[in-house]
Protein backbone atom coordinates (compact mmCIF):
# COMPACT_ATOMS: atom_id res chain seq x y z
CA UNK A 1 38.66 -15.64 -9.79
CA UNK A 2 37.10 -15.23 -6.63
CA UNK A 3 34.73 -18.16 -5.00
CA UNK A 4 31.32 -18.75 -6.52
CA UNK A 5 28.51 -17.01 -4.91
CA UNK A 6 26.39 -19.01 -2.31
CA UNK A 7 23.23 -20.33 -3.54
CA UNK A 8 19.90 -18.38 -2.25
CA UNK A 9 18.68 -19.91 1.02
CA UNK A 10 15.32 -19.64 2.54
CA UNK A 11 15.62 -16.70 3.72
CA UNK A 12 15.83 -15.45 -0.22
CA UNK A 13 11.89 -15.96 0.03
CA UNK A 14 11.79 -13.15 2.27
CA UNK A 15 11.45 -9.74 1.04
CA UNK A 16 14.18 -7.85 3.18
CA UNK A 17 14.13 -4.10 3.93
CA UNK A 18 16.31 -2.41 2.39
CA UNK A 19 18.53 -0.42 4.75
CA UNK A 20 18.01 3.56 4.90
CA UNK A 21 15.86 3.32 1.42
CA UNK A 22 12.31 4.72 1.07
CA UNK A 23 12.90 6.59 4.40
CA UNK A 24 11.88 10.37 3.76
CA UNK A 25 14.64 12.67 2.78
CA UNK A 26 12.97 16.20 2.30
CA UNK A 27 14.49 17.41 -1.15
CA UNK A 28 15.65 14.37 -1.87
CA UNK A 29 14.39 12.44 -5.04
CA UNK A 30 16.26 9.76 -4.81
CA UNK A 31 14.47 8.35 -1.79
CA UNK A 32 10.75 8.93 -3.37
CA UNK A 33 12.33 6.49 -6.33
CA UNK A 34 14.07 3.75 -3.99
CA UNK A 35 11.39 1.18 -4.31
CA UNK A 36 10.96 1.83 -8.27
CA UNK A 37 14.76 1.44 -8.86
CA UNK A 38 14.79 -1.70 -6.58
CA UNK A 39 11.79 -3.12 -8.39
CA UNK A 40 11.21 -1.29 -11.97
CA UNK A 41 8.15 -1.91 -13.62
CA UNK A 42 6.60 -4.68 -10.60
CA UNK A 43 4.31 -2.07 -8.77
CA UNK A 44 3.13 -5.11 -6.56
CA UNK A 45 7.08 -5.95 -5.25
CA UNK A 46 7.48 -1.92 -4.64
CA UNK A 47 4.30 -2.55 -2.32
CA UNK A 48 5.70 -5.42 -0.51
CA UNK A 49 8.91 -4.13 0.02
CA UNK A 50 7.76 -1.05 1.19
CA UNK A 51 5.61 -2.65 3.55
CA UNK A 52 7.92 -4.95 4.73
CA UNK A 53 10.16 -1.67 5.72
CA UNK A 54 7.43 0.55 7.40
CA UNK A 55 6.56 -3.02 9.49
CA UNK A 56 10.14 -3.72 10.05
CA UNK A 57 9.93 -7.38 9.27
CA UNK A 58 9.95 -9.36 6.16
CA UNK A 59 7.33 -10.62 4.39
CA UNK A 60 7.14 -13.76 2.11
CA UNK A 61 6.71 -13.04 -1.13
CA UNK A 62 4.11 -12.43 -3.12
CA UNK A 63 4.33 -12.93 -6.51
CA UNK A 64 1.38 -14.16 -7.93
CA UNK A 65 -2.35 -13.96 -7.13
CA UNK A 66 -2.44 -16.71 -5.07
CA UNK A 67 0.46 -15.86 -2.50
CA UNK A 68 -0.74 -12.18 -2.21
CA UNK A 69 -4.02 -13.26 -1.18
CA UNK A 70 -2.58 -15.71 1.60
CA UNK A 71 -0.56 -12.53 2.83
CA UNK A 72 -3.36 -10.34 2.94
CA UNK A 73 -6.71 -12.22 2.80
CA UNK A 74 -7.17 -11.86 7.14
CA UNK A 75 -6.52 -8.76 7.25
CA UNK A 76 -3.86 -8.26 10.06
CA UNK A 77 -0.80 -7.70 8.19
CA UNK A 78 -3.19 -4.22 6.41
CA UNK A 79 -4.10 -3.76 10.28
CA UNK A 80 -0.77 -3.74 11.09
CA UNK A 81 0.63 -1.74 8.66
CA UNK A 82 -2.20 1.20 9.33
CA UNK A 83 -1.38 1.03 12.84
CA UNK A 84 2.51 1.31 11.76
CA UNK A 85 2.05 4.60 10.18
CA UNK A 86 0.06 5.69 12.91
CA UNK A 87 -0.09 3.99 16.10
CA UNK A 88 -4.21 3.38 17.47
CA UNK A 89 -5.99 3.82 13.97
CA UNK A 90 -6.65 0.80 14.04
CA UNK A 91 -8.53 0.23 17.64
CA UNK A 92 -9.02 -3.39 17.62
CA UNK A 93 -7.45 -6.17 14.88
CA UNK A 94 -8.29 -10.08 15.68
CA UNK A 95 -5.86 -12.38 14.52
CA UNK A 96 -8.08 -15.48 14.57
CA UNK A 97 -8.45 -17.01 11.47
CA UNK A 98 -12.53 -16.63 10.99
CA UNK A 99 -14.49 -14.85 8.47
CA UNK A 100 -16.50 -12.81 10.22
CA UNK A 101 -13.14 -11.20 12.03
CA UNK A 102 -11.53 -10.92 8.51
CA UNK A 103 -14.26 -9.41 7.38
CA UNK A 104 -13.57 -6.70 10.37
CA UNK A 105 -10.05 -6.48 9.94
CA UNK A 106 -10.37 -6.00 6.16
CA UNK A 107 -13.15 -3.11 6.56
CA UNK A 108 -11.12 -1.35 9.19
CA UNK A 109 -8.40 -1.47 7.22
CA UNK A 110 -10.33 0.10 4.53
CA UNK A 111 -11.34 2.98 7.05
CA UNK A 112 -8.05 3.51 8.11
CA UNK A 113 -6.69 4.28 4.64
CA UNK A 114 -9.47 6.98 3.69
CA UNK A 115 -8.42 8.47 6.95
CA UNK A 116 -4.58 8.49 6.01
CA UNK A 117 -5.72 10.10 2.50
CA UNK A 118 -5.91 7.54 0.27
CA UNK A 119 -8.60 8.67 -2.52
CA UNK A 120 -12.01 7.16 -2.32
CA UNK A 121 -11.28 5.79 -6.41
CA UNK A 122 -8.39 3.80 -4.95
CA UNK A 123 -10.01 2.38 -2.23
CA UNK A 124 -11.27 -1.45 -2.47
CA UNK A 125 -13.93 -3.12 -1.01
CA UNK A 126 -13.83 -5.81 1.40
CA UNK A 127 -14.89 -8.54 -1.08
CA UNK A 128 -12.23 -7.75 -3.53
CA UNK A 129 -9.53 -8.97 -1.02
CA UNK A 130 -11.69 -11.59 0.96
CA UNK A 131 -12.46 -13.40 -2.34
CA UNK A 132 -9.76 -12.58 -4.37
CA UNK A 133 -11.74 -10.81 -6.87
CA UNK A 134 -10.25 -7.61 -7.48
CA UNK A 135 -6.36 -7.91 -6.19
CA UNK A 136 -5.41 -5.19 -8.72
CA UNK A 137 -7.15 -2.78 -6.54
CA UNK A 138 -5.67 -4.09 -3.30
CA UNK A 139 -2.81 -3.09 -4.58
CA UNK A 140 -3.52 -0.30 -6.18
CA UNK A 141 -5.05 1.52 -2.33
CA UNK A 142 -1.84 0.32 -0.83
CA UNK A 143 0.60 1.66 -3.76
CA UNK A 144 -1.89 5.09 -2.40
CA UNK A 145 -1.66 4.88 0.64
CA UNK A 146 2.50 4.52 0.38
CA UNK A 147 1.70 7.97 -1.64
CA UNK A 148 -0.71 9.82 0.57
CA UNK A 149 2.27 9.23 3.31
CA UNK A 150 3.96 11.75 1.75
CA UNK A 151 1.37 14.54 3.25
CA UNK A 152 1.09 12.41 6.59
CA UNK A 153 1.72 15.22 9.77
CA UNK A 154 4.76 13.76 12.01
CA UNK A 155 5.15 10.48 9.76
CA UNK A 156 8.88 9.96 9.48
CA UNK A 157 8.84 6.18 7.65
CA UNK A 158 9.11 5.47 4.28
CA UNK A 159 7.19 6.68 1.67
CA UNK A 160 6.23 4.79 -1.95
CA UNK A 161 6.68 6.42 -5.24
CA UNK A 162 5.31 10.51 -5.65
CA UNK A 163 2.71 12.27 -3.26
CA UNK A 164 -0.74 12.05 -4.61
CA UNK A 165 -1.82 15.26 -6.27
CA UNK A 166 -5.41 16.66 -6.32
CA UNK A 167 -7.22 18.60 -8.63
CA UNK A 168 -6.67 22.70 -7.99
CA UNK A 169 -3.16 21.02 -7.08
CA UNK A 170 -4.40 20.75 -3.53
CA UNK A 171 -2.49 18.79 -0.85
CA UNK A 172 -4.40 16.51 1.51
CA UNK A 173 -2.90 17.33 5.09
CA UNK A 174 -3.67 14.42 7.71
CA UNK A 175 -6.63 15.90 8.96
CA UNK A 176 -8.81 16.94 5.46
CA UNK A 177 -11.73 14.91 4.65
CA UNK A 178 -11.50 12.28 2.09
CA UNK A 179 -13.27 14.34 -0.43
CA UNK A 180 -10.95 15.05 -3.18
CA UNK A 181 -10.36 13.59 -6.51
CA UNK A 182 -6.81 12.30 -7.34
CA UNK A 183 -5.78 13.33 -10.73
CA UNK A 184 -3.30 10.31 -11.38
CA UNK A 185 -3.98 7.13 -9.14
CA UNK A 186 -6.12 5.05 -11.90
CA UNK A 187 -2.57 5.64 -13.90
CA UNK A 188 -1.29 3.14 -11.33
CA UNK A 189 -3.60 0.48 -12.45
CA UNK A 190 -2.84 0.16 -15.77
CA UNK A 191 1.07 -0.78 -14.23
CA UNK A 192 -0.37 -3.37 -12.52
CA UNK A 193 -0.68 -6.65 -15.15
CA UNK A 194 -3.39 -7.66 -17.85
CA UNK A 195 -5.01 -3.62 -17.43
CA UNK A 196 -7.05 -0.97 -15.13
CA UNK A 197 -9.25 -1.95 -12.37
CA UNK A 198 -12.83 -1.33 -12.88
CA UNK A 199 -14.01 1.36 -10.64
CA UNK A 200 -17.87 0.92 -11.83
CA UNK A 201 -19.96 0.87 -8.56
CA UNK A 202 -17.50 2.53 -6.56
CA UNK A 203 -17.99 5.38 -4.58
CA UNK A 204 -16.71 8.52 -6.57
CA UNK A 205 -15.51 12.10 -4.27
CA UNK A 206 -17.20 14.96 -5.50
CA UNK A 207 -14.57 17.38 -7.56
CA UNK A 208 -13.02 20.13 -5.86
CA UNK A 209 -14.16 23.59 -6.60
């Protein structure tokens, strides 16, 4: 019998890339389903570890309410990661710790992701993250906006679970307004723990013709 295996050190509270998976493969399922078969049925570790590969640097985990809000609350790591899939969208992210900055960074953020495609009903607003009171959704626009990277012109990164799909089976390129309706991303939600975020008083696209 071989040696016992070494005991997790503290580096096991990182969530490491994993090397060559998530990165796009055209005509290659297998790479669309790398973060689902790493992490089956925990949409918010597929989201981490996805981020942590597009970033190229771990990120403590996450795994409950408290710890994702830590991660995310300021803003910068979302900056970061826009700016990751494409360089500049993100013109100006403060790293000081202040409210009124992570209220910038957060809203930003937000901008940057209906620009990259993600689906107005999947966006969140800035209060949801900055108090903690809608993390389902947080994670829920960032599970999208691993999706709308699919359609992303000149993105070569990874990519998180199927491209979104749009009614009239239209396909956001990196330049169409935000002004279609997803046909599948409040699915997501209900993947996501106790049920679906609420998207009463949200902003709602107009339907495709």
């Amino acid at each position: 019998r071989g040696p016992s295996p070494t005991p997790p050190g503290p580096m096991a509270m990182l969530v490491a890339p994993l090397p060559g998976d998530g990165r796009r493969s055209e005509g290659s399922p297998s790479s669309r389903c790398a973060y689902e078969q790493a992490h089956p049925h925990d949409v918010r570790a597929q989201v981490l570890h996805w981020m942590s590969d597009v970033l190229g640097r771990p990120l403590p985990k996450a795994t409950d309410d408290k710890a994702l809000h830590k991660l995310l609350r300021t803003g910068v790591v979302l900056c970061d990661l826009a700016n990751a899939i494409r360089p500049g969208i993100v013109d100006r992210v403060v790293r000081a710790d202040a409210p009124l900055h992570t209220f910038q960074n957060v809203a930003r953020f937000v901008d940057a992701a209906a620009t990259l495609g993600v689906p107005d009903n999947a966006l969140f607003q800035v209060g949801d993250l900055v108090s903690a009171s809608d993390l389902r959704q947080v994670v829920t626009c960032v599970y999208s906006l691993g999706r709308a990277t699919h359609h992303l012109r000149g993105y070569r990164g990874p990519t998180l679970g199927r491209p979104v799909r749009y009614r009239g089976d239209a396909v956001r390129s990196s330049a169409t307004p935000n002004m279609l309706r997803p046909l599948d991303v409040p699915r997501l939600a209900d993947r996501l723990s106790s049920g679906p975020p609420s998207f009463a008083n949200r902003p709602t696209a107009p339907s495709g013709p």
